[in-house]
C-alpha atoms as a PDB file:
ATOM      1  CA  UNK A   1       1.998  12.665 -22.568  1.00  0.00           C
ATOM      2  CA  UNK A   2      -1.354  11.379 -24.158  1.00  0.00           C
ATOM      3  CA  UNK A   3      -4.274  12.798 -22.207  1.00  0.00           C
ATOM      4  CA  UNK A   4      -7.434  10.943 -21.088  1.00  0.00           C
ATOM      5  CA  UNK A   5     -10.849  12.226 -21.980  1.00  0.00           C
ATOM      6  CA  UNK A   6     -13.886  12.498 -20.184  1.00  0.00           C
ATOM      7  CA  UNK A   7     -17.030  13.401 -21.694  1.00  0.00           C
ATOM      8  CA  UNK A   8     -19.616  15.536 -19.567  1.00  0.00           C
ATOM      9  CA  UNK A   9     -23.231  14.273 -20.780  1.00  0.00           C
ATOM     10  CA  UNK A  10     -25.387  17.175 -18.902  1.00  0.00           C
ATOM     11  CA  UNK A  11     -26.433  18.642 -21.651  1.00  0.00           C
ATOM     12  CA  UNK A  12     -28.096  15.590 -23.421  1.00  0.00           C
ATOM     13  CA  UNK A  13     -30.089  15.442 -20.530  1.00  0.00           C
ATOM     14  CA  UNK A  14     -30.350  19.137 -20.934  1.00  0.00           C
ATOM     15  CA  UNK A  15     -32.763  18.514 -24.023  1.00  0.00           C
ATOM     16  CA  UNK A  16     -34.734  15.715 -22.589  1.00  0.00           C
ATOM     17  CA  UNK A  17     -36.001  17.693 -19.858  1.00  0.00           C
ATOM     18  CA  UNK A  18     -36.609  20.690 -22.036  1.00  0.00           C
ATOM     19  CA  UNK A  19     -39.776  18.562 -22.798  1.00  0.00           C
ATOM     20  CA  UNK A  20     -39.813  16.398 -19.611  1.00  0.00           C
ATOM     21  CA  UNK A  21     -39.681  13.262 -21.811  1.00  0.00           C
ATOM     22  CA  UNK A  22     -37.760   9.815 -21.739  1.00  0.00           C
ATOM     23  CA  UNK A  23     -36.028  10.881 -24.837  1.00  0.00           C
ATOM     24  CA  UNK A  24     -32.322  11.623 -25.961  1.00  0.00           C
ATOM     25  CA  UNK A  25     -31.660   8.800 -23.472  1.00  0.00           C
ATOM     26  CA  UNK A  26     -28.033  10.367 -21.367  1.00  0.00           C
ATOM     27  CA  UNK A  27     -26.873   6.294 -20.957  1.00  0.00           C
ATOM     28  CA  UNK A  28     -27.097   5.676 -24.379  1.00  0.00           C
ATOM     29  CA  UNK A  29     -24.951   8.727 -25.601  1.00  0.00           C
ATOM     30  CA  UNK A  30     -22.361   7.844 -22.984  1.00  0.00           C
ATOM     31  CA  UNK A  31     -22.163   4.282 -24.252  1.00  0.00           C
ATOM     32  CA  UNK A  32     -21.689   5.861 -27.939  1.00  0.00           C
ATOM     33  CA  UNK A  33     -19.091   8.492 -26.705  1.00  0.00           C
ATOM     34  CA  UNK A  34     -17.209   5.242 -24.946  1.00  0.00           C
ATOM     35  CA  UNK A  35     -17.442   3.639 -28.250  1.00  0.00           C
ATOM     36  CA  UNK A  36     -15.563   6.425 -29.765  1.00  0.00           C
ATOM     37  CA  UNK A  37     -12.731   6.316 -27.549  1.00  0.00           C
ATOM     38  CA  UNK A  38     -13.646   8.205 -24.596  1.00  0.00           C
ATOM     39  CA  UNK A  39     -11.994   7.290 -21.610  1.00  0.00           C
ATOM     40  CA  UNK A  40     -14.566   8.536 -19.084  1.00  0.00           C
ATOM     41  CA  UNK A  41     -17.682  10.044 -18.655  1.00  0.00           C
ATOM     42  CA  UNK A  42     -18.991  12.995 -16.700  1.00  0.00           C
ATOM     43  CA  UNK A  43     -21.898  13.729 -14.874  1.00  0.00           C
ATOM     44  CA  UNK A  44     -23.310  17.001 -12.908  1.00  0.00           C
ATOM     45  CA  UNK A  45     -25.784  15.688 -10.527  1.00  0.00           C
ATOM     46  CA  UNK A  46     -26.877  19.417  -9.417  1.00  0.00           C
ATOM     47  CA  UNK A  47     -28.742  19.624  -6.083  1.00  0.00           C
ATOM     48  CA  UNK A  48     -32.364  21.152  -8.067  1.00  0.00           C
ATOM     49  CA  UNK A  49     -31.767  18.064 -10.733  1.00  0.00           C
ATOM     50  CA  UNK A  50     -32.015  20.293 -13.513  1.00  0.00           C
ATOM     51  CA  UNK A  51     -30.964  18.007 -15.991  1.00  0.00           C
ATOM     52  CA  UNK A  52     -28.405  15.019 -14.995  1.00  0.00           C
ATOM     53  CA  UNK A  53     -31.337  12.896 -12.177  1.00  0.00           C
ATOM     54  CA  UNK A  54     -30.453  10.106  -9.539  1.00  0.00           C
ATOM     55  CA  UNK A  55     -32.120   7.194 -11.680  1.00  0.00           C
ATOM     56  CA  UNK A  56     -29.223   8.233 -14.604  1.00  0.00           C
ATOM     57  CA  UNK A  57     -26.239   7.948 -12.309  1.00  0.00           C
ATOM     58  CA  UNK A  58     -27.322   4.484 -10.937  1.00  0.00           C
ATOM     59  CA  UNK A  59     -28.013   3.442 -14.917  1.00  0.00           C
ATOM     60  CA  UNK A  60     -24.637   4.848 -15.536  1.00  0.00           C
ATOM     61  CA  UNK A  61     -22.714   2.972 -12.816  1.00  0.00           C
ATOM     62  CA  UNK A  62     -24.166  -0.175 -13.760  1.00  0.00           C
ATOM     63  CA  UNK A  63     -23.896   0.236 -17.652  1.00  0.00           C
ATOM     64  CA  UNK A  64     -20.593   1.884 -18.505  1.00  0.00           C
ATOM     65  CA  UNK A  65     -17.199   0.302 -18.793  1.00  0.00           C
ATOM     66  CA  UNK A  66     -14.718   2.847 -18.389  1.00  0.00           C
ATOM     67  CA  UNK A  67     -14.920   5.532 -15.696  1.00  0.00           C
ATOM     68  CA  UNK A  68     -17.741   7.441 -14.039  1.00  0.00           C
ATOM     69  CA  UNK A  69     -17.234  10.435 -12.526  1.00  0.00           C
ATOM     70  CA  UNK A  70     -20.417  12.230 -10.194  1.00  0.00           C
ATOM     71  CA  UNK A  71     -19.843  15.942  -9.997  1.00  0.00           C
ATOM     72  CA  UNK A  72     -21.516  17.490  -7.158  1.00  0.00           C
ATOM     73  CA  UNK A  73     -21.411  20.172  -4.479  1.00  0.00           C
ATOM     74  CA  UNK A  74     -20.309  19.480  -0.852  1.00  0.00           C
ATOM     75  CA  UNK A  75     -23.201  18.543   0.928  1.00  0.00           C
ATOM     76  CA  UNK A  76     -24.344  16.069   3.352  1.00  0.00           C
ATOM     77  CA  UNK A  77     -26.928  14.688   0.971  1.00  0.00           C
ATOM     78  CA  UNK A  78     -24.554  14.567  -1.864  1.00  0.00           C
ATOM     79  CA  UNK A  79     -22.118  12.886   0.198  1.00  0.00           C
ATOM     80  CA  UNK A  80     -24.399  10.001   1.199  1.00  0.00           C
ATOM     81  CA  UNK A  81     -26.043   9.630  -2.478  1.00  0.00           C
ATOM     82  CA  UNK A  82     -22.268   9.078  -3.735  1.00  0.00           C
ATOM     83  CA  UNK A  83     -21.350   6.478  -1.117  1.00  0.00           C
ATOM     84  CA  UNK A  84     -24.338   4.894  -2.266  1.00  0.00           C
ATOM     85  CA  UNK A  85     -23.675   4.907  -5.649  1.00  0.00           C
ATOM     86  CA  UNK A  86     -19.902   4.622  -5.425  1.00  0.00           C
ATOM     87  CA  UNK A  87     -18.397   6.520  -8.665  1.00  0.00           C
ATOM     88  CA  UNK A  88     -15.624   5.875  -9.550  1.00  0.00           C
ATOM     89  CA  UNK A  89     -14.595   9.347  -8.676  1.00  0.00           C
ATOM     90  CA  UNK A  90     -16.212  12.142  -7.433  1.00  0.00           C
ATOM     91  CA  UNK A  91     -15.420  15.781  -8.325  1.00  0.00           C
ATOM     92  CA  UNK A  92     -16.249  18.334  -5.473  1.00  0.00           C
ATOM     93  CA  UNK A  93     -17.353  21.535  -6.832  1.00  0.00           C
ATOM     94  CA  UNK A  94     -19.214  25.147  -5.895  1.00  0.00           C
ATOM     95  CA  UNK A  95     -23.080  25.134  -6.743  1.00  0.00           C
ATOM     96  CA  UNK A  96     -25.059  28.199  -7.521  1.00  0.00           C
ATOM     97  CA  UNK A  97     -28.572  28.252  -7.455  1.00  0.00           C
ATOM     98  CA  UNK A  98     -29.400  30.308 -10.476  1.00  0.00           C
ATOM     99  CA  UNK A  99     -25.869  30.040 -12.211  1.00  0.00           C
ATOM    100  CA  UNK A 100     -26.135  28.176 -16.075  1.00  0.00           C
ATOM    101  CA  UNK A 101     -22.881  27.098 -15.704  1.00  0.00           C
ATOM    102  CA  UNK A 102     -20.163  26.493 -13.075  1.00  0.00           C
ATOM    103  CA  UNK A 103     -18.825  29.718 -12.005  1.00  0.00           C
ATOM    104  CA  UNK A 104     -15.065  29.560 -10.337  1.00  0.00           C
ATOM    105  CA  UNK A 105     -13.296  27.637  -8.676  1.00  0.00           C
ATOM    106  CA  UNK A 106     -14.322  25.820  -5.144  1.00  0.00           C
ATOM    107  CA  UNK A 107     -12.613  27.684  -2.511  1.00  0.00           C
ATOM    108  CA  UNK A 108     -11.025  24.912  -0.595  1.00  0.00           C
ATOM    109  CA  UNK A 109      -9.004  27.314   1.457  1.00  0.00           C
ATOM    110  CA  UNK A 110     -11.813  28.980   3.406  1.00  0.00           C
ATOM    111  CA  UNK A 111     -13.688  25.813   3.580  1.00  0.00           C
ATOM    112  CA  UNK A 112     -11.218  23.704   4.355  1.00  0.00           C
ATOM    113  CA  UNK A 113     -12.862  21.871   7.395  1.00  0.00           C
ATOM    114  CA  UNK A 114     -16.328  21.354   5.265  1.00  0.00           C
ATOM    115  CA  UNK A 115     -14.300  20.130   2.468  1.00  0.00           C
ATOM    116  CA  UNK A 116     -11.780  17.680   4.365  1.00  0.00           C
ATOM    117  CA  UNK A 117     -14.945  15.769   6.409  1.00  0.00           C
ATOM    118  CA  UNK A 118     -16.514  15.117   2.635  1.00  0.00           C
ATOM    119  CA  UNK A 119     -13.244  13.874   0.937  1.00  0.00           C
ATOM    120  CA  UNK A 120     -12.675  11.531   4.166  1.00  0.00           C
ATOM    121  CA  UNK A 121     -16.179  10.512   4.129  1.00  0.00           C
ATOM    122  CA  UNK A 122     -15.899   9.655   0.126  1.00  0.00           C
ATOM    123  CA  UNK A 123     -12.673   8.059   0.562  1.00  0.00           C
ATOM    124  CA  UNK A 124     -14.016   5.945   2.765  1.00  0.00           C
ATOM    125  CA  UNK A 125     -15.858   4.398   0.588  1.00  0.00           C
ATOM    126  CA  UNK A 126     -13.199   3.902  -1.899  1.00  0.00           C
ATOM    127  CA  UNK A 127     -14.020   7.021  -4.065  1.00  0.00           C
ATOM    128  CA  UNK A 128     -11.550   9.080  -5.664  1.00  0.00           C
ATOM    129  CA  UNK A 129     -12.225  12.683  -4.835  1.00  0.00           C
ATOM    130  CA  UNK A 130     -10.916  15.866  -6.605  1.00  0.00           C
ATOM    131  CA  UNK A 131     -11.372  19.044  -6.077  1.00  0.00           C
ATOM    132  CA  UNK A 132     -12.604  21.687  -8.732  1.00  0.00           C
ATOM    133  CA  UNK A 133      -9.976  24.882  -7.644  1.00  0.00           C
ATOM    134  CA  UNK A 134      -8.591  27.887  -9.583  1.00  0.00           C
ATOM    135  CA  UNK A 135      -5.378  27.485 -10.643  1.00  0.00           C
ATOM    136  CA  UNK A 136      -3.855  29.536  -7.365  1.00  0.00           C
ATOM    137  CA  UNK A 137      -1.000  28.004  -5.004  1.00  0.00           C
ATOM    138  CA  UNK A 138      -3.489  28.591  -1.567  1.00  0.00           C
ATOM    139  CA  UNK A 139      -5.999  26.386  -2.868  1.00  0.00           C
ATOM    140  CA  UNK A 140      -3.261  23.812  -4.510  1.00  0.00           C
ATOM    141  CA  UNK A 141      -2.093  23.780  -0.981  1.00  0.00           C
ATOM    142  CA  UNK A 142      -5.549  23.346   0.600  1.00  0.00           C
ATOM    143  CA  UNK A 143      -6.732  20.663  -1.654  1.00  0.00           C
ATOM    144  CA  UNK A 144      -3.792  18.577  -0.067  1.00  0.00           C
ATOM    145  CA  UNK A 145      -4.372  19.247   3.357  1.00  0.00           C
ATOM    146  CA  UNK A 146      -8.170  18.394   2.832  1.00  0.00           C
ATOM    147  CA  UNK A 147      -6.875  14.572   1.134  1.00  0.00           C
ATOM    148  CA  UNK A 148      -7.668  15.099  -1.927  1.00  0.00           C
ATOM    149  CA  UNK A 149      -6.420  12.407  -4.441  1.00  0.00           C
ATOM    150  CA  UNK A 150      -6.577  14.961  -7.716  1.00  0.00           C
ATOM    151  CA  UNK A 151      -7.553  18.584  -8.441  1.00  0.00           C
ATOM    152  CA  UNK A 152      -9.533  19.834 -11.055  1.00  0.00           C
ATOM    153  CA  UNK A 153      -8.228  23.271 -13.016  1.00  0.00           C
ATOM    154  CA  UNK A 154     -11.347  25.467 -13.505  1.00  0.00           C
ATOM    155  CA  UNK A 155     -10.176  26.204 -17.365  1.00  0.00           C
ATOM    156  CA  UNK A 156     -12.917  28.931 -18.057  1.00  0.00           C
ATOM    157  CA  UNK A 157     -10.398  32.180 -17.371  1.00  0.00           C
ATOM    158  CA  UNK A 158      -7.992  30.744 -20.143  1.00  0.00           C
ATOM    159  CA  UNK A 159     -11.178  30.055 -22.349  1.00  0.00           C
ATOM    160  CA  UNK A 160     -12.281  33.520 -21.783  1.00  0.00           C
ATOM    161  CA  UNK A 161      -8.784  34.852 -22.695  1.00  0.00           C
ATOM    162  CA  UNK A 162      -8.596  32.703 -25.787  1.00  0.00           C
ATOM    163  CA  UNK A 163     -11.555  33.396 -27.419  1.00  0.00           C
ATOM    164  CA  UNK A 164     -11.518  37.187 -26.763  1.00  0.00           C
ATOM    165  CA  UNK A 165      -7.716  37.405 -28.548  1.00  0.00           C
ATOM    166  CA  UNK A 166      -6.767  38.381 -25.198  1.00  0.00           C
ATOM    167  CA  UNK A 167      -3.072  37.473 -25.954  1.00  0.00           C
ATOM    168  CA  UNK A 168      -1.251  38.746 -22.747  1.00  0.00           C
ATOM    169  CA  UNK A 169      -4.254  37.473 -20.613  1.00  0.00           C
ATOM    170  CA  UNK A 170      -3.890  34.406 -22.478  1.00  0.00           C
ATOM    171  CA  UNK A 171      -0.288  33.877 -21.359  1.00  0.00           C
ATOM    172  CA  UNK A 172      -1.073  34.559 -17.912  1.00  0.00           C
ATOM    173  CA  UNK A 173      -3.206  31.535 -17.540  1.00  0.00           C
ATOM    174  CA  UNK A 174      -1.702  29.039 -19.332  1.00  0.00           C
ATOM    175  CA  UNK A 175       1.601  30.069 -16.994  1.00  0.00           C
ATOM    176  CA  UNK A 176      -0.415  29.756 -14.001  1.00  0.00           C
ATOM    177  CA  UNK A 177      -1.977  26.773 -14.977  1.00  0.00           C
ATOM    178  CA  UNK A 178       1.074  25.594 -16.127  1.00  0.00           C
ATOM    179  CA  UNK A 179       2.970  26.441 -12.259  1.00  0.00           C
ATOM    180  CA  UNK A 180       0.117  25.159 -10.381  1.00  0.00           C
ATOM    181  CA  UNK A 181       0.207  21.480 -12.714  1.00  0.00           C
ATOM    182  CA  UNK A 182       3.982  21.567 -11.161  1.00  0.00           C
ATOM    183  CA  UNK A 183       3.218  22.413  -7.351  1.00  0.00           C
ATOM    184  CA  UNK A 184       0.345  19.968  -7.270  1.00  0.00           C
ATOM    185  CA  UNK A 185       2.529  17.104  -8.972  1.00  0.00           C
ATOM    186  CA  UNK A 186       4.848  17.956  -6.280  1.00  0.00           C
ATOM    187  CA  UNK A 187       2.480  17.767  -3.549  1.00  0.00           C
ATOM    188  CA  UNK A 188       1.638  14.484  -4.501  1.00  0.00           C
ATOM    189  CA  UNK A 189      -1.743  15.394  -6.442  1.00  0.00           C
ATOM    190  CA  UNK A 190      -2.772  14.434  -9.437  1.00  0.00           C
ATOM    191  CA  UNK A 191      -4.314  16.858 -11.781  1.00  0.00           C
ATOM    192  CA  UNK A 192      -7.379  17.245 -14.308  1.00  0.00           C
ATOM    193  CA  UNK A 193      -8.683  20.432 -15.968  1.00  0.00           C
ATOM    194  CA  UNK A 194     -11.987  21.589 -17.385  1.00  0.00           C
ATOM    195  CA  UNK A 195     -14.541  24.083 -18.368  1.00  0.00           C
ATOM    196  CA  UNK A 196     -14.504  25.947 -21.193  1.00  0.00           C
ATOM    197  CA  UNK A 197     -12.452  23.673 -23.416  1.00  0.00           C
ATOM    198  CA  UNK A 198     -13.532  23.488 -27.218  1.00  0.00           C
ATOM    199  CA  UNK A 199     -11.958  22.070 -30.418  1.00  0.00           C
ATOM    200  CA  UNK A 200     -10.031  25.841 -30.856  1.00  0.00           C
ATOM    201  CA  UNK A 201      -8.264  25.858 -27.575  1.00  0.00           C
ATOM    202  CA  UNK A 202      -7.893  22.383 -26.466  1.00  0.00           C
ATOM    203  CA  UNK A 203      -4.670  22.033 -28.300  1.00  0.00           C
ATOM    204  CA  UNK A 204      -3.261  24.961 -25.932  1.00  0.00           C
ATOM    205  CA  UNK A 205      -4.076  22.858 -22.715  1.00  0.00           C
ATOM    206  CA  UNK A 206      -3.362  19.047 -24.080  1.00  0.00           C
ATOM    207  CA  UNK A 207       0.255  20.533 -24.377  1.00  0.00           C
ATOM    208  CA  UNK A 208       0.697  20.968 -20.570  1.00  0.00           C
ATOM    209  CA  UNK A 209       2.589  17.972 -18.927  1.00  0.00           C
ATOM    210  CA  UNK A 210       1.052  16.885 -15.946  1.00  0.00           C
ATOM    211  CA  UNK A 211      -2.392  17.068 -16.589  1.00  0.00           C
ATOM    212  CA  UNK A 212      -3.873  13.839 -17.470  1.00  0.00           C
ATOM    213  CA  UNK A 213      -6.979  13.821 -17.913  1.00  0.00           C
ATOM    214  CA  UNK A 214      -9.665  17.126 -19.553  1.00  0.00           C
ATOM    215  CA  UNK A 215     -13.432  16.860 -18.956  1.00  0.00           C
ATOM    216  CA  UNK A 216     -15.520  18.306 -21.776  1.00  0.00           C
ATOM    217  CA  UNK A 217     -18.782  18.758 -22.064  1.00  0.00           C
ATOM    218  CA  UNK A 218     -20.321  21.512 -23.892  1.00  0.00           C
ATOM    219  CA  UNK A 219     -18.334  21.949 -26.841  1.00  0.00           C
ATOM    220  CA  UNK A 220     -18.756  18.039 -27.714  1.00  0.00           C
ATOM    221  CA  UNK A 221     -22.057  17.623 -27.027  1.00  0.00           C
ATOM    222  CA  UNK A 222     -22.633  20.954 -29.266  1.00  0.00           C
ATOM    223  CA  UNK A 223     -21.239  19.425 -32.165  1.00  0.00           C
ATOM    224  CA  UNK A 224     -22.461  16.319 -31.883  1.00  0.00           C
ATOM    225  CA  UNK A 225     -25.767  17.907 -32.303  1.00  0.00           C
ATOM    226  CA  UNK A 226     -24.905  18.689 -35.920  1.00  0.00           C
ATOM    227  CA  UNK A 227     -22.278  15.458 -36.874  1.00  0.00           C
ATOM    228  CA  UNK A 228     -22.898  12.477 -33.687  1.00  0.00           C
ATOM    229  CA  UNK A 229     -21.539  11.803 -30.884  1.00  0.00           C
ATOM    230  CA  UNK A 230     -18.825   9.437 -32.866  1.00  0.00           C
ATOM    231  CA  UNK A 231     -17.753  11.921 -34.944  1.00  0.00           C
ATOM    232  CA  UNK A 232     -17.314  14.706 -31.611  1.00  0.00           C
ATOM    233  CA  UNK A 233     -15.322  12.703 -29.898  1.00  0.00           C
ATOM    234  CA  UNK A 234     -13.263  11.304 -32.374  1.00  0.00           C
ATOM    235  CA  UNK A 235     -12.508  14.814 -33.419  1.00  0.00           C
ATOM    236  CA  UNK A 236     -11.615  16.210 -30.074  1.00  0.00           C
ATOM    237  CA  UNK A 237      -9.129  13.105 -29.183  1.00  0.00           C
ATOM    238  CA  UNK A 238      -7.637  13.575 -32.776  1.00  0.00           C
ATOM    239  CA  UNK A 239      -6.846  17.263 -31.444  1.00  0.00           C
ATOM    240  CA  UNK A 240      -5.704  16.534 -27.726  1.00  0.00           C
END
């Protein structure tokens, strides 16, 4: 089964705000990565605004034509910025403070009542909401009983394992990921994955039926740098 992609845009905004100008504009590359053939695009809108702001997920809403989807961490103020915005889908997941990058998984299971009261409160509005979990059956389980219309696989342990040669490691996660796809499916969720996927290894995941849909962010953006966004994109749905 074809997978859909959505393209994470942080990091354009990343270098803007390395010089706290106007300029690369993050609305403008995702227009150019929809152009290629993306099917969605990503945002992080991280509670310090470190790079992704409020003013470019209102310009987003308003400008793109396929599917926006606000990343965020569970919080009250998060909550109510999304319900007025109204994404298209909203991806719960944990926030550091001083991480650069998402760590793990959110853990659904011991948060479940926190969680639940921000999926019904999204839903509400007529937001999709998944949840950003590790690929383990008491979170799969706890992402249903929250109401939860898709997961998200946090991806980065099977990264890790691919590009360290890890080949036994490897295994391991892709058959997790691979059991978890099933239970979720069966529980009536649907299922994304992300983090950590790259033109090497996205081959390995795009091969996994019942995923539909891999957010990538990094690894496009990256190359884009070097060959466009046109180019990136076009590359990465060539390999998925």
């Amino acid at each position: 089964m074809p997978k859909f992609l959505s393209v994470n845009i942080d990091h354009i905004a990343t270098i803007r705000e390395a010089r706290k100008v106007r300029e690369p504009e993050p609305v403008a590359a995702a227009i150019l990565a929809e152009l290629a053939g993306a099917n969605g695009i990503t945002v992080h809108l991280r509670q310090d605004r470190r790079h992704i702001n409020d003013s470019d997920v209102h310009l987003l809403r308003h400008t793109i034509t396929t599917s926006l989807n606000l990343e965020m961490a569970v919080s009250q103020e998060m909550v109510a910025f999304a319900k007025s915005v109204v994404p298209n889908m909203v991806t719960l997941v944990p926030e550091g403070a001083n991480e650069l990058t998402t760590e793990g998984g959110l853990n659904v299971d011991g948060r479940l009542n926190e969680v639940s009261e921000a999926v019904s409160a999204l839903r509400s509005s007529g937001i999709l909401v998944s949840l950003f979990i590790d690929a383990k059956v008491e979170q799969v389980k706890a992402s249903r009983r929250a109401g939860a219309d898709f997961i998200e696989f946090h991806t980065g342990p099977f990264a890790d394992a691919f590009e360290l040669h890890r080949a036994d490691a490897l295994e391991q996660e892709l058959s997790k990921l691979h059991d978890q796809t099933i239970l979720a499916t069966k529980s009536g969720l649907r299922v994304n994955a992300g983090h950590g996927l790259n033109y090497r290894n996205v081959k390995l995941i795009s091969s996994i039926n019942g995923i539909e849909e891999l957010n990538i962010g990094h690894s496009i953006i990256s190359r884009a740098a070097l060959v466009g966004i046109d180019s990136a994109v076009r590359d990465m749905l060539a390999l998925m």
